[in-house]
Every structure is written in structure tokens, then in C-alpha cells.
Protein backbone atom coordinates (compact mmCIF):
# COMPACT_ATOMS: atom_id res chain seq x y z
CA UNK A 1 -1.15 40.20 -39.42
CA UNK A 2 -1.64 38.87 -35.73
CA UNK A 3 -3.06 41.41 -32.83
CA UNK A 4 -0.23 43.28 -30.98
CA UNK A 5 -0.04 46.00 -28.70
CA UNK A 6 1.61 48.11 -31.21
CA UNK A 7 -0.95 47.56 -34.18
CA UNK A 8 -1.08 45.29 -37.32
CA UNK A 9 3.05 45.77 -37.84
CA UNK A 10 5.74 44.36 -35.78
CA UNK A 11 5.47 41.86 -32.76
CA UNK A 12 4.57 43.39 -29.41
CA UNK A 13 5.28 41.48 -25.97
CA UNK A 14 1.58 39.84 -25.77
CA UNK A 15 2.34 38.34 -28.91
CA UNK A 16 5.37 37.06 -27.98
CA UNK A 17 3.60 36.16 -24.55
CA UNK A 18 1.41 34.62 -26.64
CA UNK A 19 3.88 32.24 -28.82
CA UNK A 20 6.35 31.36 -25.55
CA UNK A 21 2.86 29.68 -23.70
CA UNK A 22 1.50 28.16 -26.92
CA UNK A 23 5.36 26.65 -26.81
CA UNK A 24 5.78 25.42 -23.31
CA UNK A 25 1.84 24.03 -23.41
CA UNK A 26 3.51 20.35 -23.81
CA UNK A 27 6.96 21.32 -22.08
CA UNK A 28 9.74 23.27 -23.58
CA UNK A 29 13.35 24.03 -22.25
CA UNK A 30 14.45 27.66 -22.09
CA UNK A 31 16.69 27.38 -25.22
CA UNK A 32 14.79 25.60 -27.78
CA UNK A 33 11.80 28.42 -27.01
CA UNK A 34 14.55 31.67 -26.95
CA UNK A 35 15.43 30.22 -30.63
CA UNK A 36 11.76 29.43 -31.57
CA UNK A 37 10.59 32.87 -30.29
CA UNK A 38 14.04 34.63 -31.97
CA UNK A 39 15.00 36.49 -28.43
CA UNK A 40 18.59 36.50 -26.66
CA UNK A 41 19.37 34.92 -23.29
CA UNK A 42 18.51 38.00 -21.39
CA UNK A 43 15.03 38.85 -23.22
CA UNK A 44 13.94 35.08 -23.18
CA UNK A 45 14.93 35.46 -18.87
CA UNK A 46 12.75 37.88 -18.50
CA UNK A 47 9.80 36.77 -20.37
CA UNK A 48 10.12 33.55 -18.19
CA UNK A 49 10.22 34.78 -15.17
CA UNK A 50 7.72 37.23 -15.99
CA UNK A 51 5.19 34.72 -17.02
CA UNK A 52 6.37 32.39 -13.29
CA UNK A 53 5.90 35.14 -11.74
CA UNK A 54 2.68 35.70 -12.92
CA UNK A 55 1.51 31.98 -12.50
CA UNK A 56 0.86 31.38 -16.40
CA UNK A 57 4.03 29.18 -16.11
CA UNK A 58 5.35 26.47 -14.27
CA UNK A 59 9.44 25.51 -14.27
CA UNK A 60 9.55 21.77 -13.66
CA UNK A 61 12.64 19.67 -13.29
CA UNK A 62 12.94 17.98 -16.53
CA UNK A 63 13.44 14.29 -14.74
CA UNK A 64 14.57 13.56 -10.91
CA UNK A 65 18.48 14.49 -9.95
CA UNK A 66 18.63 16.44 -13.33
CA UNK A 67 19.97 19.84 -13.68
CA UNK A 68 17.60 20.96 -16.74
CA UNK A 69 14.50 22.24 -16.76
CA UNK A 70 11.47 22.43 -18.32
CA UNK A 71 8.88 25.05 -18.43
CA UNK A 72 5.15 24.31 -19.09
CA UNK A 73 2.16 26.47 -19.27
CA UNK A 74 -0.50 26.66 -16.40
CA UNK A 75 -4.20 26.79 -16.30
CA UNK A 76 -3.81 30.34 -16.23
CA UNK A 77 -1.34 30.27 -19.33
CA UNK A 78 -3.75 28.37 -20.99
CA UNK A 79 -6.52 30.73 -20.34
CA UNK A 80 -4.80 34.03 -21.56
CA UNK A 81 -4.05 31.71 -25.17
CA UNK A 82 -7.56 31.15 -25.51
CA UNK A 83 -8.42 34.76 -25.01
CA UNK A 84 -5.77 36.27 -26.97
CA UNK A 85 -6.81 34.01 -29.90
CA UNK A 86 -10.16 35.26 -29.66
CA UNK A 87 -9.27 38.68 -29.44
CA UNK A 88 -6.99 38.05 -32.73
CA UNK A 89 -10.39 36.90 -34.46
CA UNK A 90 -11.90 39.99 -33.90
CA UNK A 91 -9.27 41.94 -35.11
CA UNK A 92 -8.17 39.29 -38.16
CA UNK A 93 -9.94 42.41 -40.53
CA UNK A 94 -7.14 44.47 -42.44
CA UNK A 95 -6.91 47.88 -40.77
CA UNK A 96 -8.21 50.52 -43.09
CA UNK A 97 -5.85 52.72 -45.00
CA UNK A 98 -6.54 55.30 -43.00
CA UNK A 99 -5.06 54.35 -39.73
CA UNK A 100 -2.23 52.44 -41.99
CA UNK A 101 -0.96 56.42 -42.77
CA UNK A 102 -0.63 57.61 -39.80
């Protein structure tokens, strides 16, 4: 199961954080990642403009006198991927049963 913030179970936000900048890395308009990433209008939004907000991604307009956009990851996007991948490595070990019933 892939690190979250909530354990080896269900998806937390860095993992989705994760998937939308490993997405937009070559370019990706807002609906084809809210499908990819299975999130509604409003929760794909906020991710966005999270992540702009934060400079790990870029909105570009998708060619000149067009009304679409594109949004690709930055340097910084890039850099958080790397490092959450590693960080998955270390924790790529099955939790013990232990912590599983609790």
C-alpha cells in the first residue's frame, strides 16, 4: 500500500498531492486529472490552487488566444515527487499486525 498521512489504508491528501503532480509533469488540463485522480469539481479546485499557490504548479494557457488551460508541475513539484517516492521506499514494508489492530 502507498505512504499516506493516514497509514497503510485509504488515500490521504499527500498522496493525492502526489498523483495530481506526477499527472501535470508533461501538462494536464483540470478535467482529465479530476477524473484520473477520482475527485469532483470542487475537490480537484482546491487541490489546484493549493498546489499554485504553493509554487509546485504552474497554470499555462494551453496555446495563444485560447480559453483552456493547462497545468504543469514546477521545479518545486518535481522535488516534493522525488521525496515522497523516497519516503514511500522506506515505508514499502507491511505494517506489523500490531499497529494493523488498532
Amino acid at each position: 500500500m502507498p505512504l499516506n498521512t493516514k497509514g497503510w489504508s485509504n488515500r490521504g491528501w499527500l498522496e493525492i498531492i502526489e498523483f495530481i503532480l506526477s499527472m501535470c509533469e508533461g501538462g494536464a488540463r483540470k478535467t482529465h486529472v479530476m477524473y484520473r485522480c477520482n475527485l469532483n469539481s470542487k475537490q480537484i479546485s482546491e487541490y489546484l490552487n493549493f498546489l499554485i499557490d504553493c509554487g509546485m504548479l504552474e497554470r499555462v494557457q494551453e496555446r495563444a488566444n485560447s480559453k483552456r488551460y493547462i497545468f504543469k508541475t514546477s521545479e518545486l513539484g518535481n522535488k516534493f515527487v522525488g521525496r515522497y517516492k523516497q519516503m514511500a521506499e522506506l515505508f514499502s514494508k507491511p505494517p506489523p499486525p500490531s499497529i494493523m489492530n488498532e
